[in-house]
Protein backbone atom coordinates (compact mmCIF):
# COMPACT_ATOMS: atom_id res chain seq x y z
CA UNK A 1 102.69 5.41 -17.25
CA UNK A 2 102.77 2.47 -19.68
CA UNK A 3 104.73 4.69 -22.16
CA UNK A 4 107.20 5.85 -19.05
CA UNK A 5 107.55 2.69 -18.59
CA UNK A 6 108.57 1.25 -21.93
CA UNK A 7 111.12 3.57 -22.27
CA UNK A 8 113.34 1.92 -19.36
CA UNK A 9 115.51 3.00 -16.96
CA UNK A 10 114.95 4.25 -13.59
CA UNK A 11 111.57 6.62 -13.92
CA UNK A 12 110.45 3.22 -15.91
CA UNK A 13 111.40 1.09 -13.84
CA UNK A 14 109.09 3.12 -11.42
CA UNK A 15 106.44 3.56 -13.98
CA UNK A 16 105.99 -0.60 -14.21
CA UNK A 17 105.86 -0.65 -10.56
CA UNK A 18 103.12 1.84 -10.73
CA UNK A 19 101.09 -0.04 -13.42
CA UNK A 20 101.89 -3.37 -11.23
CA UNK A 21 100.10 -1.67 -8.49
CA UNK A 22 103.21 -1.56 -6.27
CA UNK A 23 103.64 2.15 -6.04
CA UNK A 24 101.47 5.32 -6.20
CA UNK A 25 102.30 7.82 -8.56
CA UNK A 26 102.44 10.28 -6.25
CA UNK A 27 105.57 8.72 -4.75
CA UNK A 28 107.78 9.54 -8.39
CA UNK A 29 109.66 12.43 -6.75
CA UNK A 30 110.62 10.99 -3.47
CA UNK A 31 112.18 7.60 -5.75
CA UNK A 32 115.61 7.99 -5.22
CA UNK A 33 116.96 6.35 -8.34
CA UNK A 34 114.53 8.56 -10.13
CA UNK A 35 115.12 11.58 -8.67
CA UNK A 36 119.32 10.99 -9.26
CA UNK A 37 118.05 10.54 -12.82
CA UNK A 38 115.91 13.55 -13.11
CA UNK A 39 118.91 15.97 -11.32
CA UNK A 40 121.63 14.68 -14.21
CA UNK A 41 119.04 15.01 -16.59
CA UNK A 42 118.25 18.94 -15.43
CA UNK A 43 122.44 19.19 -15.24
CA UNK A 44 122.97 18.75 -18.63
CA UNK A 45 120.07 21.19 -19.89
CA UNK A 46 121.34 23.35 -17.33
CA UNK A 47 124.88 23.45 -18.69
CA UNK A 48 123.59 23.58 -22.20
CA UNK A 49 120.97 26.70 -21.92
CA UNK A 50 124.10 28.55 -19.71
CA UNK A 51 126.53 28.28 -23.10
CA UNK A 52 123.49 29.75 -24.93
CA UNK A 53 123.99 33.19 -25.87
CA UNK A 54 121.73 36.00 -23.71
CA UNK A 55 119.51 36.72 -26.35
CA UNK A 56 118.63 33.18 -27.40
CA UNK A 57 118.04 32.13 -23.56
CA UNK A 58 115.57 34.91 -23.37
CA UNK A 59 113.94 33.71 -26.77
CA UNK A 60 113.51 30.38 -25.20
CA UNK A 61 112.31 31.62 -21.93
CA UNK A 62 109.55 33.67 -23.16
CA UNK A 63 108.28 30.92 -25.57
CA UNK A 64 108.08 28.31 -22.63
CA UNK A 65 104.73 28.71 -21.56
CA UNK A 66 103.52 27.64 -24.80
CA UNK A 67 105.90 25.31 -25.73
CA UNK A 68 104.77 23.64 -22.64
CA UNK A 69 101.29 23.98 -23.64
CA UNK A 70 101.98 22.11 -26.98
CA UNK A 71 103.97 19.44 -25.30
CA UNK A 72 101.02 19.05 -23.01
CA UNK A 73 98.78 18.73 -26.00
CA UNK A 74 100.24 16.27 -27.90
CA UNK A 75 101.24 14.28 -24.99
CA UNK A 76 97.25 14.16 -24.39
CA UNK A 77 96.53 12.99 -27.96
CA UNK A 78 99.31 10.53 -27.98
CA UNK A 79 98.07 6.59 -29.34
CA UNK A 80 99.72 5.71 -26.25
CA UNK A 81 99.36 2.19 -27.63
CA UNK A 82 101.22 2.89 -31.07
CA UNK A 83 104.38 4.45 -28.87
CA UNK A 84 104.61 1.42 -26.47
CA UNK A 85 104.84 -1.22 -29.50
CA UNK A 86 107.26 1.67 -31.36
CA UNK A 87 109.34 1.62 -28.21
CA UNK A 88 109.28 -2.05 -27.50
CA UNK A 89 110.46 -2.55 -31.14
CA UNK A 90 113.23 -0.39 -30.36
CA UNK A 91 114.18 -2.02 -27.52
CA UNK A 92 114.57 -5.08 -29.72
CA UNK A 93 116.61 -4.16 -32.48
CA UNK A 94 119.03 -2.48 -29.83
CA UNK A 95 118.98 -6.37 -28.27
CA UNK A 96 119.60 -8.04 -31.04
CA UNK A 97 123.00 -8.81 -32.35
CA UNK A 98 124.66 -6.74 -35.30
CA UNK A 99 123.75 -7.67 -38.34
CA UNK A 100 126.82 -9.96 -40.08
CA UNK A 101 129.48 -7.69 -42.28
CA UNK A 102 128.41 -7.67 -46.47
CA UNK A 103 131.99 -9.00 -47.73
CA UNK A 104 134.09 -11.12 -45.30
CA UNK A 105 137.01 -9.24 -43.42
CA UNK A 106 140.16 -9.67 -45.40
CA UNK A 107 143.20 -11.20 -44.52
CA UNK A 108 145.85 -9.47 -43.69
CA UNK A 109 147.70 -10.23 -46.79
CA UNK A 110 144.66 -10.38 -48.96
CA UNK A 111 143.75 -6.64 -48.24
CA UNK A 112 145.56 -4.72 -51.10
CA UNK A 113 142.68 -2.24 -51.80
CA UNK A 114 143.10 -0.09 -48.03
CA UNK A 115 143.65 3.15 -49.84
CA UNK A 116 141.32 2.83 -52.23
CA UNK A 117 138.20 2.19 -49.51
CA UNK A 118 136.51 4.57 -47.61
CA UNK A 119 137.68 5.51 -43.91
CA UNK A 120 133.72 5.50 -42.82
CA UNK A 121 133.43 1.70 -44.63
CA UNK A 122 133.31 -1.06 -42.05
CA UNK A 123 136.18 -3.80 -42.32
């Protein structure tokens, strides 16, 4: 729960009230905001594994059952505390404002080299 919950959104938001001791865990699939999330989560792997070809569906559906199993395993070996502070970090750097640009931006008349720069450069 505390790594659900460090991750945000909805199911997080439920997974804090869980840890606050506002909600039972129990009570996840009858959330409404987390149950939306879950349903346009399972659309999108839905339409994804339907524009797989035949054959690689059926690859994928018979190794479920033990990808499942592995999931399972690592999620039970998991320093949950390690993922929490990796998350949180995260969560940070997406806060915190961009970093400033290396060179100033040009003006207008001072920016001669166009052509010679990259398309993927920043200005």
């Amino acid at each position: 729960m505390r790594l659900l919950a460090a991750t945000g959104g909805p199911a997080g938001d439920f997974a804090a009230e869980v840890l606050a001791g506002r909600r039972q865990p129990h009570e996840l699939l009858a959330h409404g905001p987390v149950l939306d999330e879950f349903v346009e989560e399972a659309r999108g792997w839905w339409k994804l594994l339907d524009a797989l070809p035949a054959e690689e569906r059926e690859r994928l559906a018979a190794g479920a059952w033990s990808s499942l199993e592995r999931q399972v395993g690592e999620m039970a070996t998991l320093d949950a505390d390690t993922a929490v502070a990796d998350l949180e970090e995260l969560a940070t750097r997406a806060q915190a404002p961009p970093a400033p640009s290396r060179r100033p931006r040009p003006r207008d008349d001072e920016d001669e080299d166009w052509a010679d720069r990259s398309y993927l450069e920043p200005l």
